[in-house]
C-alpha atoms as a PDB file:
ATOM      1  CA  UNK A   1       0.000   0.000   0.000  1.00  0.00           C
ATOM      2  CA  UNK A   2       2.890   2.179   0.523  1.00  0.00           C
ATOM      3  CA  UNK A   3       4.412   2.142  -2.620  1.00  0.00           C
ATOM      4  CA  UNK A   4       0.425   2.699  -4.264  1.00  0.00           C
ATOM      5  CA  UNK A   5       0.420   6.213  -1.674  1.00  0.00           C
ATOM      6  CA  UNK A   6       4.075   7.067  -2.889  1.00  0.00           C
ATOM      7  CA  UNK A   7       3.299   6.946  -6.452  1.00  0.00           C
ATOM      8  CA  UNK A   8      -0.275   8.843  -6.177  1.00  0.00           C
ATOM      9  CA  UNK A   9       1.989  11.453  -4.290  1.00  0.00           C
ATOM     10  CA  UNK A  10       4.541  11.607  -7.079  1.00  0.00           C
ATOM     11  CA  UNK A  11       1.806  11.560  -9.320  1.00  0.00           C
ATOM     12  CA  UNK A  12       0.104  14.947  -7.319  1.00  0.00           C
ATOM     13  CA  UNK A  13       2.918  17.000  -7.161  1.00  0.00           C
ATOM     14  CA  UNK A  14       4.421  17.081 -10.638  1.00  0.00           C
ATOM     15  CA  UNK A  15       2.878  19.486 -13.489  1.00  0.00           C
ATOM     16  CA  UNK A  16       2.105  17.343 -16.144  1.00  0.00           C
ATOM     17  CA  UNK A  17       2.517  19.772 -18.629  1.00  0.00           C
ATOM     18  CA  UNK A  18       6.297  18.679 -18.102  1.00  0.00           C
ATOM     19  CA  UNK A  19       6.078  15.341 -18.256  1.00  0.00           C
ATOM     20  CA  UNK A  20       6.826  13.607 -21.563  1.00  0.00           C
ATOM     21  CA  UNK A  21       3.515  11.945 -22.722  1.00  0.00           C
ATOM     22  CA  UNK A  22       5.297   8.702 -23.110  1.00  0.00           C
ATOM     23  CA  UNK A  23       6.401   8.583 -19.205  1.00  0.00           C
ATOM     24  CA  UNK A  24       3.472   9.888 -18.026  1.00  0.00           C
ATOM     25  CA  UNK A  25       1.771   7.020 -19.899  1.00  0.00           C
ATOM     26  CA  UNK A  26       4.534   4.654 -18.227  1.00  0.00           C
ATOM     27  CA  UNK A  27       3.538   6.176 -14.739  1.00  0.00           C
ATOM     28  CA  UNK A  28      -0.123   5.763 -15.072  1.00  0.00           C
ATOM     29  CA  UNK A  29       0.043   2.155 -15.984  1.00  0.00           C
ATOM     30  CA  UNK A  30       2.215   1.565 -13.200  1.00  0.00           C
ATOM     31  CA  UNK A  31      -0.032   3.413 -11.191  1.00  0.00           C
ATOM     32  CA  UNK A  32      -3.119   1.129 -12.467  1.00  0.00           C
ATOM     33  CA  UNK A  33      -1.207  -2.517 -12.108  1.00  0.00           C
ATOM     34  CA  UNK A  34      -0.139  -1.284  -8.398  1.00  0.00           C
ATOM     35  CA  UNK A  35      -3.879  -0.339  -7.620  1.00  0.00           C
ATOM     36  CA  UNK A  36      -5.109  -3.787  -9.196  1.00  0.00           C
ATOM     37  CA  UNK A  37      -2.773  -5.374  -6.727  1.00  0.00           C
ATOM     38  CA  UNK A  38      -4.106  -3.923  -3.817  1.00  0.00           C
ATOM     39  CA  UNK A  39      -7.878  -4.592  -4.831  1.00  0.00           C
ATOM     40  CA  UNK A  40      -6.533  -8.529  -5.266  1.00  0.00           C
ATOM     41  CA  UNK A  41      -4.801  -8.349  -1.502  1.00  0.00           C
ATOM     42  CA  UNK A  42      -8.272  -6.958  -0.079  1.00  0.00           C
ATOM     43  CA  UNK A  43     -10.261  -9.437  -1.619  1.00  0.00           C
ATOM     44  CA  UNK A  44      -8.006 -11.968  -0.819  1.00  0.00           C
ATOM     45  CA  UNK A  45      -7.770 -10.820   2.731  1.00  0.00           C
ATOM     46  CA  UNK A  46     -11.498  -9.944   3.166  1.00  0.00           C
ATOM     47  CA  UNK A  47     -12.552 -12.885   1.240  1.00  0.00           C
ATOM     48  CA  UNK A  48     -14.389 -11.181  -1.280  1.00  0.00           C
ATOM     49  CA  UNK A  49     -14.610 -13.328  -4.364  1.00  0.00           C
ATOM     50  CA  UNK A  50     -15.623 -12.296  -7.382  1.00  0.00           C
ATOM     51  CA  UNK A  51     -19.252 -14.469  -8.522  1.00  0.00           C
END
């Protein structure tokens, strides 16, 4: 969960406008595959399964 906070913080504080568009699209994906992992740890933990 720590590194999904660290990158939403990295994420919040740069301008965009500066950002190449290819590693912004890098950072988002990495951003998306880090916040699919956590939803899979809840479930796991929480035993939420999907139907």
């Amino acid at each position: 969960m720590g590194e999904l906070s660290a990158a939403i913080d990295c994420l919040a504080t740069e301008d965009v406008t500066e950002i190449p568009p290819m590693q912004l699209a890098e950072q988002l994906l990495e951003l998306h595959w880090q916040m699919a992992r956590l939803q899979a740890q809840i479930a796991r933990r929480t035993g939420v399964r999907l139907p």
